[in-house]
C-alpha atoms as a PDB file:
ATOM      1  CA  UNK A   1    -185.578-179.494-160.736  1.00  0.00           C
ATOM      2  CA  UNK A   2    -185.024-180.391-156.881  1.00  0.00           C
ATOM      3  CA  UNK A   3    -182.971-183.711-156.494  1.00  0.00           C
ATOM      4  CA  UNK A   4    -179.923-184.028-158.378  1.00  0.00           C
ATOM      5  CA  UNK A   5    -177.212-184.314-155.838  1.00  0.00           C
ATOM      6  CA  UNK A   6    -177.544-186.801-153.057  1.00  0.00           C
ATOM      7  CA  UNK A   7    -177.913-186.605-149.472  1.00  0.00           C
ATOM      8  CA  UNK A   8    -174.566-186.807-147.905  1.00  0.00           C
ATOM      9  CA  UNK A   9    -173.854-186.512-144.338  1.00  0.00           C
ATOM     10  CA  UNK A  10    -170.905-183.558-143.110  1.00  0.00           C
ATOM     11  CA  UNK A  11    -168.925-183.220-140.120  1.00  0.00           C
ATOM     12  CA  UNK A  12    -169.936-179.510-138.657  1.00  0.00           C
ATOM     13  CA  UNK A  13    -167.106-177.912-136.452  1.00  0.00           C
ATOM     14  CA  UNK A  14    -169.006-174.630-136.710  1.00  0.00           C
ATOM     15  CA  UNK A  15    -166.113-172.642-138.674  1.00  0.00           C
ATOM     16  CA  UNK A  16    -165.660-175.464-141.911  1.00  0.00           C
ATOM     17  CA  UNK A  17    -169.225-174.728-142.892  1.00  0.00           C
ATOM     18  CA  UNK A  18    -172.724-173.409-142.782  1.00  0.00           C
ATOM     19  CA  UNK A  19    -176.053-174.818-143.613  1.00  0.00           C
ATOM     20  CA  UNK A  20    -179.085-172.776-145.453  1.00  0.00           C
ATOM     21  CA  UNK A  21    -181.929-173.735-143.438  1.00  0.00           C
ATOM     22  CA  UNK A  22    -183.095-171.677-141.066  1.00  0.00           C
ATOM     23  CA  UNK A  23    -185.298-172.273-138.023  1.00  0.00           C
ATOM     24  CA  UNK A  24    -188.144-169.673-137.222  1.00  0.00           C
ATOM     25  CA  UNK A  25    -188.447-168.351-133.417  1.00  0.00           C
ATOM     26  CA  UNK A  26    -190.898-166.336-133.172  1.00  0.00           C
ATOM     27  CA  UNK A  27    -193.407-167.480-134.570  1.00  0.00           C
ATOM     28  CA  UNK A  28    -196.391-164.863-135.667  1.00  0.00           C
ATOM     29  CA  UNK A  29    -198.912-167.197-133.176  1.00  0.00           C
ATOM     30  CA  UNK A  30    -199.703-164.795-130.108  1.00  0.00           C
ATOM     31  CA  UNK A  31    -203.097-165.692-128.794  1.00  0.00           C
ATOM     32  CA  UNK A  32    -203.812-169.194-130.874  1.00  0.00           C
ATOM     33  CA  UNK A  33    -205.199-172.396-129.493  1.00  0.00           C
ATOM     34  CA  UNK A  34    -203.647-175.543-130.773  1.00  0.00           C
ATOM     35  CA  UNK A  35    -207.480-176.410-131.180  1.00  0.00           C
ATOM     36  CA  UNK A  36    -207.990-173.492-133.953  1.00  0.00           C
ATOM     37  CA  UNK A  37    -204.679-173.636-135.392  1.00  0.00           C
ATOM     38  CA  UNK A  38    -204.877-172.359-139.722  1.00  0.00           C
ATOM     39  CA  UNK A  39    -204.872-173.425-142.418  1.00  0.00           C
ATOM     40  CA  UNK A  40    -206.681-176.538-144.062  1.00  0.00           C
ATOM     41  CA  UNK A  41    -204.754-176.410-147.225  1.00  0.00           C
ATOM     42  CA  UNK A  42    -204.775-180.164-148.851  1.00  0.00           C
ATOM     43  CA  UNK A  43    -200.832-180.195-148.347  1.00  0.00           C
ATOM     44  CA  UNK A  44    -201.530-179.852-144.446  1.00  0.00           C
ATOM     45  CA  UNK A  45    -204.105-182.525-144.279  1.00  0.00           C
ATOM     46  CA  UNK A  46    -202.076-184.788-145.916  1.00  0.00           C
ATOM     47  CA  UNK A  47    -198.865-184.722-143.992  1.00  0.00           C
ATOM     48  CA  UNK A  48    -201.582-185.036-140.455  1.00  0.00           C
ATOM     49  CA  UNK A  49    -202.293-188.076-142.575  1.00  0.00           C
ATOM     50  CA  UNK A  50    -198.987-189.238-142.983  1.00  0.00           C
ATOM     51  CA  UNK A  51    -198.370-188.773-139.478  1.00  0.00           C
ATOM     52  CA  UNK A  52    -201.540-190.585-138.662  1.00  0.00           C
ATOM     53  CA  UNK A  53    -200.110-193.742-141.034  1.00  0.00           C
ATOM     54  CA  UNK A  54    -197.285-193.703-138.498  1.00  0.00           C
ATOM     55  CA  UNK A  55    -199.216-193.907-135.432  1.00  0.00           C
ATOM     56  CA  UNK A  56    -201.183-196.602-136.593  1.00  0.00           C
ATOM     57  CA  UNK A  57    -198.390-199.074-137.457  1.00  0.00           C
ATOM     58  CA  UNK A  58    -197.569-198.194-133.885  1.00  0.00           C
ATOM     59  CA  UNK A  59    -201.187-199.865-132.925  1.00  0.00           C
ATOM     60  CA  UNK A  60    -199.951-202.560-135.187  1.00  0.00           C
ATOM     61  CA  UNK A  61    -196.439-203.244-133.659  1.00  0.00           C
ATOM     62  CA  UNK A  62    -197.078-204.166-129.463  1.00  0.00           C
ATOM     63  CA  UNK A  63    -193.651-204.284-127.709  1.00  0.00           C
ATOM     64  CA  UNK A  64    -192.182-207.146-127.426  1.00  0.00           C
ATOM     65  CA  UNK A  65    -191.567-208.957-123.820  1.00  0.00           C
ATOM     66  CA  UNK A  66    -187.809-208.829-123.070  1.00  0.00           C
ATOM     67  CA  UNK A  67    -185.641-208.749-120.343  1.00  0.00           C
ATOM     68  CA  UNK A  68    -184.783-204.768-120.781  1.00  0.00           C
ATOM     69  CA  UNK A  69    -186.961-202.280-119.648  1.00  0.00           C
ATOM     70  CA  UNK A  70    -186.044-200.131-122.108  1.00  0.00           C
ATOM     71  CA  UNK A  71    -185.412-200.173-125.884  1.00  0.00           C
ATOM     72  CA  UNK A  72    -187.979-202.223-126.521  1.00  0.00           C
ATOM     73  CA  UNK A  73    -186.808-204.092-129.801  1.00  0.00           C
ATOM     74  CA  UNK A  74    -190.508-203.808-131.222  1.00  0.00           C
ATOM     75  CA  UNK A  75    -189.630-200.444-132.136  1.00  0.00           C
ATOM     76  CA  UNK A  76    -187.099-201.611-134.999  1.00  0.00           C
ATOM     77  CA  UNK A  77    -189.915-203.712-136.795  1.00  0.00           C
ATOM     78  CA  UNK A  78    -191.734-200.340-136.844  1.00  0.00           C
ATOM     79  CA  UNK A  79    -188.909-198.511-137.995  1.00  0.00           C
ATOM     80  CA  UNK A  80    -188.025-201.173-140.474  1.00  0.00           C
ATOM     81  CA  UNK A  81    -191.410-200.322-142.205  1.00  0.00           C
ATOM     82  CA  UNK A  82    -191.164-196.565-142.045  1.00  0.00           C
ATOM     83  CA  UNK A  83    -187.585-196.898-143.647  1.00  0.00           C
ATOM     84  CA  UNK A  84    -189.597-199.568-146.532  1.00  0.00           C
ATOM     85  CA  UNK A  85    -192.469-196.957-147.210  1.00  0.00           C
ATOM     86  CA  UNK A  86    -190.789-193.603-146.467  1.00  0.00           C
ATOM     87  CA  UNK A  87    -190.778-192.634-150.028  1.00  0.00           C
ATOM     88  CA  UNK A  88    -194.154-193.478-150.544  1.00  0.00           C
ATOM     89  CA  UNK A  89    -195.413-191.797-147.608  1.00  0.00           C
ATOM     90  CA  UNK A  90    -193.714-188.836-148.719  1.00  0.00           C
ATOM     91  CA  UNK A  91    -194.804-189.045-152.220  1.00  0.00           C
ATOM     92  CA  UNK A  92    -198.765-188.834-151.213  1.00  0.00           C
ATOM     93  CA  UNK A  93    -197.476-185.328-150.426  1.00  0.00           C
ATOM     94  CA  UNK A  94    -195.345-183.512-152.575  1.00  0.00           C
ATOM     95  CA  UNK A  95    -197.523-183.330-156.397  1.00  0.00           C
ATOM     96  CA  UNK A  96    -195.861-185.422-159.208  1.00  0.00           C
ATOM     97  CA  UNK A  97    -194.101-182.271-160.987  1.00  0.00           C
ATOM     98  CA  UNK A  98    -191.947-182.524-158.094  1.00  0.00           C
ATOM     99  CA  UNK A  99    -191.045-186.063-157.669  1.00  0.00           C
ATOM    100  CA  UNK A 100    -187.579-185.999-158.433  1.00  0.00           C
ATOM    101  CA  UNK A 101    -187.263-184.326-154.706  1.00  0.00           C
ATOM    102  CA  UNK A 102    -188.908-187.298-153.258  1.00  0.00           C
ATOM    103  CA  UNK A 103    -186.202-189.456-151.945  1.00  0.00           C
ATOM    104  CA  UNK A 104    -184.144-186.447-150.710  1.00  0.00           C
ATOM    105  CA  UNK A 105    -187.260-185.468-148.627  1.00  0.00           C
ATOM    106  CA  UNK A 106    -187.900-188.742-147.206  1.00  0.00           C
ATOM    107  CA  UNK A 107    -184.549-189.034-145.777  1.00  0.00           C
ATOM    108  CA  UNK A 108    -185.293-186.553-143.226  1.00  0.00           C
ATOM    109  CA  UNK A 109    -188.498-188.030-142.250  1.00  0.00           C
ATOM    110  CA  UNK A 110    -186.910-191.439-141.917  1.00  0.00           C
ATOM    111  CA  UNK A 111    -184.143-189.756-139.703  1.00  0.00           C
ATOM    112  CA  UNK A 112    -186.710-187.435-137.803  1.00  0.00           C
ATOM    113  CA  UNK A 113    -188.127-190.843-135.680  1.00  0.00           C
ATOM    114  CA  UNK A 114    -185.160-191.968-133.633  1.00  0.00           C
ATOM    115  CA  UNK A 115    -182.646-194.334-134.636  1.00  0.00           C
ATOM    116  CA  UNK A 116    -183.382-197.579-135.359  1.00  0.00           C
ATOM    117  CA  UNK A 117    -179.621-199.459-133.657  1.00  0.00           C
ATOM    118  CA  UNK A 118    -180.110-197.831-130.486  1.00  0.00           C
ATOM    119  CA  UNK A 119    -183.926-197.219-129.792  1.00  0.00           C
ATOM    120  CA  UNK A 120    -182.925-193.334-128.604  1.00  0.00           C
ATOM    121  CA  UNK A 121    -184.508-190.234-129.954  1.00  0.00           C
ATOM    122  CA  UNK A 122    -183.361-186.902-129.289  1.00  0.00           C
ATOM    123  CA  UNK A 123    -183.080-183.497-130.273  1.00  0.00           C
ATOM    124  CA  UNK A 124    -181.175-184.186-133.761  1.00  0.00           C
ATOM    125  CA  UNK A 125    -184.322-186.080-134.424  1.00  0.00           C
ATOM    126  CA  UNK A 126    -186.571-183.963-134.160  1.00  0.00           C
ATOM    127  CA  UNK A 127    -184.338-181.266-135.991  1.00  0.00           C
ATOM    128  CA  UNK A 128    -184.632-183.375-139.018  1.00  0.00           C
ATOM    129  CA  UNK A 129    -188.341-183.117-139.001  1.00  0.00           C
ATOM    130  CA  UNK A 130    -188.156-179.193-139.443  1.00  0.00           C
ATOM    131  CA  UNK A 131    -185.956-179.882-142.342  1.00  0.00           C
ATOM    132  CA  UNK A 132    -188.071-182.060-143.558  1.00  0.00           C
ATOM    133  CA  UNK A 133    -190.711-179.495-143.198  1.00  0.00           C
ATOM    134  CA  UNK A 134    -188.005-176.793-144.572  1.00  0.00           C
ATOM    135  CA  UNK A 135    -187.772-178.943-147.892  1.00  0.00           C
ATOM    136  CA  UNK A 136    -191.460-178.869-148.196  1.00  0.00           C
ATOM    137  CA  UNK A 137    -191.366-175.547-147.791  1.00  0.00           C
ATOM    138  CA  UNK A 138    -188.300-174.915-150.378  1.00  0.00           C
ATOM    139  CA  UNK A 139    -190.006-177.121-153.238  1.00  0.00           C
ATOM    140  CA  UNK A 140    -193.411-175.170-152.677  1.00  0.00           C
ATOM    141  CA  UNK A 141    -195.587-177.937-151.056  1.00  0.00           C
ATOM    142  CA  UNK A 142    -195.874-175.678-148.221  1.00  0.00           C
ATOM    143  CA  UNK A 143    -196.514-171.780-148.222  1.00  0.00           C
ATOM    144  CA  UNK A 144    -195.453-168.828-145.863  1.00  0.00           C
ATOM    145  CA  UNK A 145    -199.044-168.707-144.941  1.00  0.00           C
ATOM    146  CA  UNK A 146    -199.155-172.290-143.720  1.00  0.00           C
ATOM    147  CA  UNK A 147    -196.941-171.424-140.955  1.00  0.00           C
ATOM    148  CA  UNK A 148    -199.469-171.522-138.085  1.00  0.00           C
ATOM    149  CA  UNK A 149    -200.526-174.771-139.531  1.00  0.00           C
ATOM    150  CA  UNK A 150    -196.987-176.584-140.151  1.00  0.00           C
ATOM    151  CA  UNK A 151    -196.648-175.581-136.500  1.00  0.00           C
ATOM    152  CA  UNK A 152    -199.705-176.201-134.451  1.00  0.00           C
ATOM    153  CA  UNK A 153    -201.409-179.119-137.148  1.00  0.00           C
ATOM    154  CA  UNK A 154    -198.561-180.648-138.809  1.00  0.00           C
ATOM    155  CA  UNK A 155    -195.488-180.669-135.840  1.00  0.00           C
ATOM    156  CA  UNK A 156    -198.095-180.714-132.986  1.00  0.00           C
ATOM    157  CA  UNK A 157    -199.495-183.907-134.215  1.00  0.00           C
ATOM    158  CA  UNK A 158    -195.829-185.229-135.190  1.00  0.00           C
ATOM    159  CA  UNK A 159    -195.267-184.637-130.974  1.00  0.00           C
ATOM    160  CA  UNK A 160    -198.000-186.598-130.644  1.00  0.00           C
ATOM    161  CA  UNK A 161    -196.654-189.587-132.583  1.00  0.00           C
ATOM    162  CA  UNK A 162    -192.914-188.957-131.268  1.00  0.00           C
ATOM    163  CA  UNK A 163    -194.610-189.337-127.616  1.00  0.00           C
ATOM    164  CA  UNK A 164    -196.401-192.300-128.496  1.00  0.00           C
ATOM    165  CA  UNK A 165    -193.409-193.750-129.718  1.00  0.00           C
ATOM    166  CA  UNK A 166    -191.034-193.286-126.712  1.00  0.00           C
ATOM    167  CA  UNK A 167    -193.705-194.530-124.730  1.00  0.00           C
ATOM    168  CA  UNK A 168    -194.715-197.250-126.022  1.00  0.00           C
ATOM    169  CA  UNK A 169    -191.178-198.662-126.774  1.00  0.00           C
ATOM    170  CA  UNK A 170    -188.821-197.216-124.148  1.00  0.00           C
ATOM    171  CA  UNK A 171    -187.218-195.286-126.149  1.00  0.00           C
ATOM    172  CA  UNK A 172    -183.609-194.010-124.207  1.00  0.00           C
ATOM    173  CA  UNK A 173    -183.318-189.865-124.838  1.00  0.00           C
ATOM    174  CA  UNK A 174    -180.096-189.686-126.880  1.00  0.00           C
ATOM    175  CA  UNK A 175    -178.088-187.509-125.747  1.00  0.00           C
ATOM    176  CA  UNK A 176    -179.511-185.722-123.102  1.00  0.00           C
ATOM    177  CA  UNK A 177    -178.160-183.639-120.419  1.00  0.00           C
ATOM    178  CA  UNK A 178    -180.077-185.365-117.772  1.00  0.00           C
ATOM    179  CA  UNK A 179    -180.982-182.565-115.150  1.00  0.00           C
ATOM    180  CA  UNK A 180    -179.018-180.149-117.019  1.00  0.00           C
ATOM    181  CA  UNK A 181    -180.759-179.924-120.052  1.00  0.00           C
ATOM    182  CA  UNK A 182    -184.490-178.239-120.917  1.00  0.00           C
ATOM    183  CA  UNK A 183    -186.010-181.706-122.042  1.00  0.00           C
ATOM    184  CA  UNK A 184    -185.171-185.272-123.012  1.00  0.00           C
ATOM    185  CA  UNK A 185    -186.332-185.341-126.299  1.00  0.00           C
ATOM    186  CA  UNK A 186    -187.835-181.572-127.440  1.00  0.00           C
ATOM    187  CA  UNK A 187    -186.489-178.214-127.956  1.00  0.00           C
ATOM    188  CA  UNK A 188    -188.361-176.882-130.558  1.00  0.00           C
ATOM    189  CA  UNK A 189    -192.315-176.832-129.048  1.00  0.00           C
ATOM    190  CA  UNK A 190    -190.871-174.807-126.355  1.00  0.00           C
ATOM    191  CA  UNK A 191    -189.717-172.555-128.678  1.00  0.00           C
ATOM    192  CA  UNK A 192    -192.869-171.988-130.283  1.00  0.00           C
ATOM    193  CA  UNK A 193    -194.870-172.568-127.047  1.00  0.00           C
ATOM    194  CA  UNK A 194    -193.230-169.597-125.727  1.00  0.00           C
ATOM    195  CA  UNK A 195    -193.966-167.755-128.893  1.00  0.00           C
ATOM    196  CA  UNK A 196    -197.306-168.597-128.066  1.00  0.00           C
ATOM    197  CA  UNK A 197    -198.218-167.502-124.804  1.00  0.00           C
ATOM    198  CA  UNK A 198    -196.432-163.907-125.338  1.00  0.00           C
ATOM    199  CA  UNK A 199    -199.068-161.086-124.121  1.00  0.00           C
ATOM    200  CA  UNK A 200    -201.054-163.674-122.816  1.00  0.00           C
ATOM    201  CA  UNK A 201    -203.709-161.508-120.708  1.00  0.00           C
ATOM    202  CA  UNK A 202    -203.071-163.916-117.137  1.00  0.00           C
ATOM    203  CA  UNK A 203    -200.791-166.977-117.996  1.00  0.00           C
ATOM    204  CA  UNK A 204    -197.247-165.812-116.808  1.00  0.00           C
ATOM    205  CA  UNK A 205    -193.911-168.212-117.275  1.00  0.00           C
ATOM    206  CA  UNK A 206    -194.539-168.901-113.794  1.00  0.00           C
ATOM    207  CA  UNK A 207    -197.698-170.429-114.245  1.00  0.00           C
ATOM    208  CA  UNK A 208    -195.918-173.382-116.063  1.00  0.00           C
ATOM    209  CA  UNK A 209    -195.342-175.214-112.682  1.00  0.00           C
ATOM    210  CA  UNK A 210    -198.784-174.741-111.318  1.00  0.00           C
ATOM    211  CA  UNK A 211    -200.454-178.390-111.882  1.00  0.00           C
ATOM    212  CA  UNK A 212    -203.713-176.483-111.760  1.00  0.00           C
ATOM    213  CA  UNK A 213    -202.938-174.290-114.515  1.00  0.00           C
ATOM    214  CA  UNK A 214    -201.602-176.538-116.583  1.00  0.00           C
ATOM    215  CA  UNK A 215    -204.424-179.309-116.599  1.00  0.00           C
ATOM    216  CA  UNK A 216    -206.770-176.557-117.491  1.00  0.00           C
ATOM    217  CA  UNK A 217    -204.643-175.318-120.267  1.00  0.00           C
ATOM    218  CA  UNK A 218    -202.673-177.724-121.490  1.00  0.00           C
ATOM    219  CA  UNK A 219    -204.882-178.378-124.269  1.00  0.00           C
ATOM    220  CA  UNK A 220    -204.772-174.970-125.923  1.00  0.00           C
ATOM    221  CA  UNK A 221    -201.021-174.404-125.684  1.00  0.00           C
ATOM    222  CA  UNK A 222    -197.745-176.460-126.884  1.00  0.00           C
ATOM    223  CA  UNK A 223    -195.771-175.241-124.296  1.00  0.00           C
ATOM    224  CA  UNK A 224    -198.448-176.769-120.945  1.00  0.00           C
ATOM    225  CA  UNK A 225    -198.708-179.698-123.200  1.00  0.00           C
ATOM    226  CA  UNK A 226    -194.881-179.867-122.731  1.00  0.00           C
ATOM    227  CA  UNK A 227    -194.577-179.669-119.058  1.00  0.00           C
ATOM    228  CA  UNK A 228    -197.855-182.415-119.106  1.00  0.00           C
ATOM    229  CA  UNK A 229    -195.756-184.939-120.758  1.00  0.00           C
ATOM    230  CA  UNK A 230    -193.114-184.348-118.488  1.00  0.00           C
ATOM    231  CA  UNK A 231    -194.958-184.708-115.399  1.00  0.00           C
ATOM    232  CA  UNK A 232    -196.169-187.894-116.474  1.00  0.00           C
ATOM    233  CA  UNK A 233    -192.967-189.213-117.337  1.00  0.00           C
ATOM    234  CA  UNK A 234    -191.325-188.523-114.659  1.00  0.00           C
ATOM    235  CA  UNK A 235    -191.296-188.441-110.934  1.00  0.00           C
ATOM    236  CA  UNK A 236    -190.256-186.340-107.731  1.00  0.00           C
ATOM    237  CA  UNK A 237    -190.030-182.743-107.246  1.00  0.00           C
ATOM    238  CA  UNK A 238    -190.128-180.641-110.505  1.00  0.00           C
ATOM    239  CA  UNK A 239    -187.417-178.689-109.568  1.00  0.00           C
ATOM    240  CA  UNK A 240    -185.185-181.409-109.446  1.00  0.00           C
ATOM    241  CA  UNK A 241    -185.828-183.539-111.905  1.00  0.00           C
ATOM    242  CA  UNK A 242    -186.214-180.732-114.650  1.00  0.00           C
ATOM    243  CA  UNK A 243    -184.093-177.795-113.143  1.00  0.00           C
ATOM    244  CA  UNK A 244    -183.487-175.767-116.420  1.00  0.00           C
ATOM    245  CA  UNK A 245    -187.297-175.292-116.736  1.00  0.00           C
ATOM    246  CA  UNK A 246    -187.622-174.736-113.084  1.00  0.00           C
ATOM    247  CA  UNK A 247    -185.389-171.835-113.388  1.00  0.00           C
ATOM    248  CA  UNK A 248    -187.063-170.512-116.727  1.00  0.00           C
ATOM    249  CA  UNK A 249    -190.161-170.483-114.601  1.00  0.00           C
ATOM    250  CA  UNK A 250    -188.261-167.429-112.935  1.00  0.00           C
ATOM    251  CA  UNK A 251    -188.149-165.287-116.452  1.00  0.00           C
ATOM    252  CA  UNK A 252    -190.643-161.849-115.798  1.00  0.00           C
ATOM    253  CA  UNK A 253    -192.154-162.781-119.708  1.00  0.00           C
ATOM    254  CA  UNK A 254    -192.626-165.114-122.126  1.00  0.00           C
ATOM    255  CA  UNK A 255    -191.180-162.754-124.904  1.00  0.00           C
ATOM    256  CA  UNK A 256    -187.825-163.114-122.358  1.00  0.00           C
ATOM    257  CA  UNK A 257    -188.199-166.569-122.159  1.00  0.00           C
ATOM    258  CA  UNK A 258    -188.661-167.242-125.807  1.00  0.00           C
ATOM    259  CA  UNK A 259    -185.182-165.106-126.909  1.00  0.00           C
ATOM    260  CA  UNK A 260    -183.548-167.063-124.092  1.00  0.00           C
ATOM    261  CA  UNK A 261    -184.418-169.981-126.071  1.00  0.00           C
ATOM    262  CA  UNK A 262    -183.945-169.509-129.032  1.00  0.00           C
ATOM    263  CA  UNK A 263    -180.284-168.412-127.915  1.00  0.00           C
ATOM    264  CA  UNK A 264    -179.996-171.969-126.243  1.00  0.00           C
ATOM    265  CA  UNK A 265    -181.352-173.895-129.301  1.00  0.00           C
ATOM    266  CA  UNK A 266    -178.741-172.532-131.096  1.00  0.00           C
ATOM    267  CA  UNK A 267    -175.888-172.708-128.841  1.00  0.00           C
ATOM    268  CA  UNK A 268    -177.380-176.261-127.444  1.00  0.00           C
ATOM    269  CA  UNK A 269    -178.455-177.816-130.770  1.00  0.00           C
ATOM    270  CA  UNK A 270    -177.340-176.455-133.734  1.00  0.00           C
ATOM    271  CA  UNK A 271    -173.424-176.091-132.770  1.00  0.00           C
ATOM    272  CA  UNK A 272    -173.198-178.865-130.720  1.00  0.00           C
ATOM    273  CA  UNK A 273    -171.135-181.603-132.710  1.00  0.00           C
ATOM    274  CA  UNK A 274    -172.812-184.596-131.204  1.00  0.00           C
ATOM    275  CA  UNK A 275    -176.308-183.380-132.256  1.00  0.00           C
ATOM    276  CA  UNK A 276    -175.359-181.754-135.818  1.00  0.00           C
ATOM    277  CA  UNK A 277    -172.809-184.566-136.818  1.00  0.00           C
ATOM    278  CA  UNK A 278    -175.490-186.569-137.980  1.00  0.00           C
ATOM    279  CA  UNK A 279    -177.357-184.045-139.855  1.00  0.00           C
ATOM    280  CA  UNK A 280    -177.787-184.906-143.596  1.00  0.00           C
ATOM    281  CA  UNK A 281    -177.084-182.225-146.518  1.00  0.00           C
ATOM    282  CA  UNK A 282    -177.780-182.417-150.209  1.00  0.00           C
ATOM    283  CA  UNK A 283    -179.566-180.140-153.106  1.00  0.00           C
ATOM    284  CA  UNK A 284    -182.143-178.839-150.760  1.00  0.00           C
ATOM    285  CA  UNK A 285    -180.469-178.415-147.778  1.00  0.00           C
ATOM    286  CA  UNK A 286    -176.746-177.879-148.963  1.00  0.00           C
ATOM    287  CA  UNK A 287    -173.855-177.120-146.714  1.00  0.00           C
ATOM    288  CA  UNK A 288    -171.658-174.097-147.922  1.00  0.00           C
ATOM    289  CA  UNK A 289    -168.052-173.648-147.068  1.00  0.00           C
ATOM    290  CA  UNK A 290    -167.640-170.451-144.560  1.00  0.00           C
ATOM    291  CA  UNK A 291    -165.239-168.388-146.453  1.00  0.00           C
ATOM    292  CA  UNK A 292    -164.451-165.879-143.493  1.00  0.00           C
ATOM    293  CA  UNK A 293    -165.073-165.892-140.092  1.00  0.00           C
END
């Protein structure tokens, strides 16, 4: 039975060792709208439930008025009742044959929000929420044919709560590059945005910095919804304040710019020590010793 073992966290150089879960690039989505995105298995509806719970305790928890503009403190009440209900939450999920693989699982949801000390949410965050998806996936709550589902239900509408939480509370990107780096606080919709638009009969990488195109599209695609959320985050020229994307914006094809990326995730993400340091392993997601290089 899943469980057993505990979660324990493991200091990754890259050569000591290697963890089991693996994040899927290209994703089998060419020509789907967020809007008719699979399956309506009960698993997926409730886990767009559970990430419905979450935004309403946001409704429920206004920022506080402090001196700081950012960080708002508000955020940690929220976070304290996520951390109080996260196995419950997760347990409205997974069936009760399983529940011995409940608290490992809720781990990574608690640690897929931000963190809690310093208000910041970055790309380590959000990597925990594909593991968390990866266990469901590993204990059977979720199927291979789900996939279009756990990407364009499930993870779009966790996007949707991640940028309602970093709005509403200020939340600082941890970790970013500033300029230098694709995004503040995603990776991973860009990934499968990309995947996305490949073919596409008349939207071209290029098209991504075209305001016109992407308020008429935005709706139907992960990536435009993306580049939206950036835009109204930020200010000034798009080329400066989000260079690496500028530049992407250059690439002849999305299939080009979506093996770019995944490249970067991994060399940007997954073997950088300040994002995977704080990764947690245990039974479902174990870490293996590398026994050659």
């Amino acid at each position: 039975a899943p469980g057993g073992a505990g979660e324990r966290r493991a200091v990754y150089t890259g050569e000591e060792g290697r963890g089991d879960c693996r994040y899927p690039g290209r994703l089998l989505a060419r020509g789907r709208w967020l809007r008719a995105s699979g399956s309506r298995r009960q698993a997926i509806e409730k886990l767009v439930a559970l990430l419905n719970t979450l935004d309403r305790w946001i409704d429920e928890t206004p920022p506080v008025d402090q001196p700081s503009r950012f960080g708002n403190k508000a955020y940690r009440t929220w976070y304290a009742k996520l951390d109080q209900e996260a196995e419950n939450l997760v347990a409205t999920v997974v069936p009760a044959h399983l529940a011995a693989a409940v608290p490992e699982v809720a781990v990574y949801l608690k640690e897929s929000v931000g963190n809690s000390t310093r208000i910041d949410y970055g790309t380590g965050h959000e990597a925990a929420f594909a593991a968390f998806l990866c266990c469901l996936c590993k204990i059977g709550v979720l199927r291979v044919d789900d996939q279009i589902a756990i990407v364009f239900r499930v993870f779009n509408r966790y996007l949707e709560v991640m940028r309602k939480l970093q709005k509403t509370y200020r939340m600082e990107p941890a970790g970013s590059q500033g300029v230098w780096g694709l995004d503040d606080f995603q990776f991973l919709p860009f990934i499968w945005g990309s995947s996305q638009l490949i073919d596409h009969p008349y939207l071209e990488p290029r098209h991504f910095v075209d305001e016109k195109a992407v308020s008429e599209n935005h709706k139907d695609y992960m990536f435009l919804e993306c580049i939206l959320f950036i835009t109204e985050m930020k200010t000034g020229p798009f080329a400066e304040h989000s260079n690496q994307l500028w530049n992407i914006s250059a690439v002849p094809s999305w299939s080009k710019v979506n093996q770019g990326l995944i490249r970067m995730y991994k060399a940007e993400c997954l073997e950088k020590f300040p994002v995977i340091q704080h990764f947690k392993f245990g039974s479902l997601l174990p870490i293996h010793p590398v026994t050659s290089c």
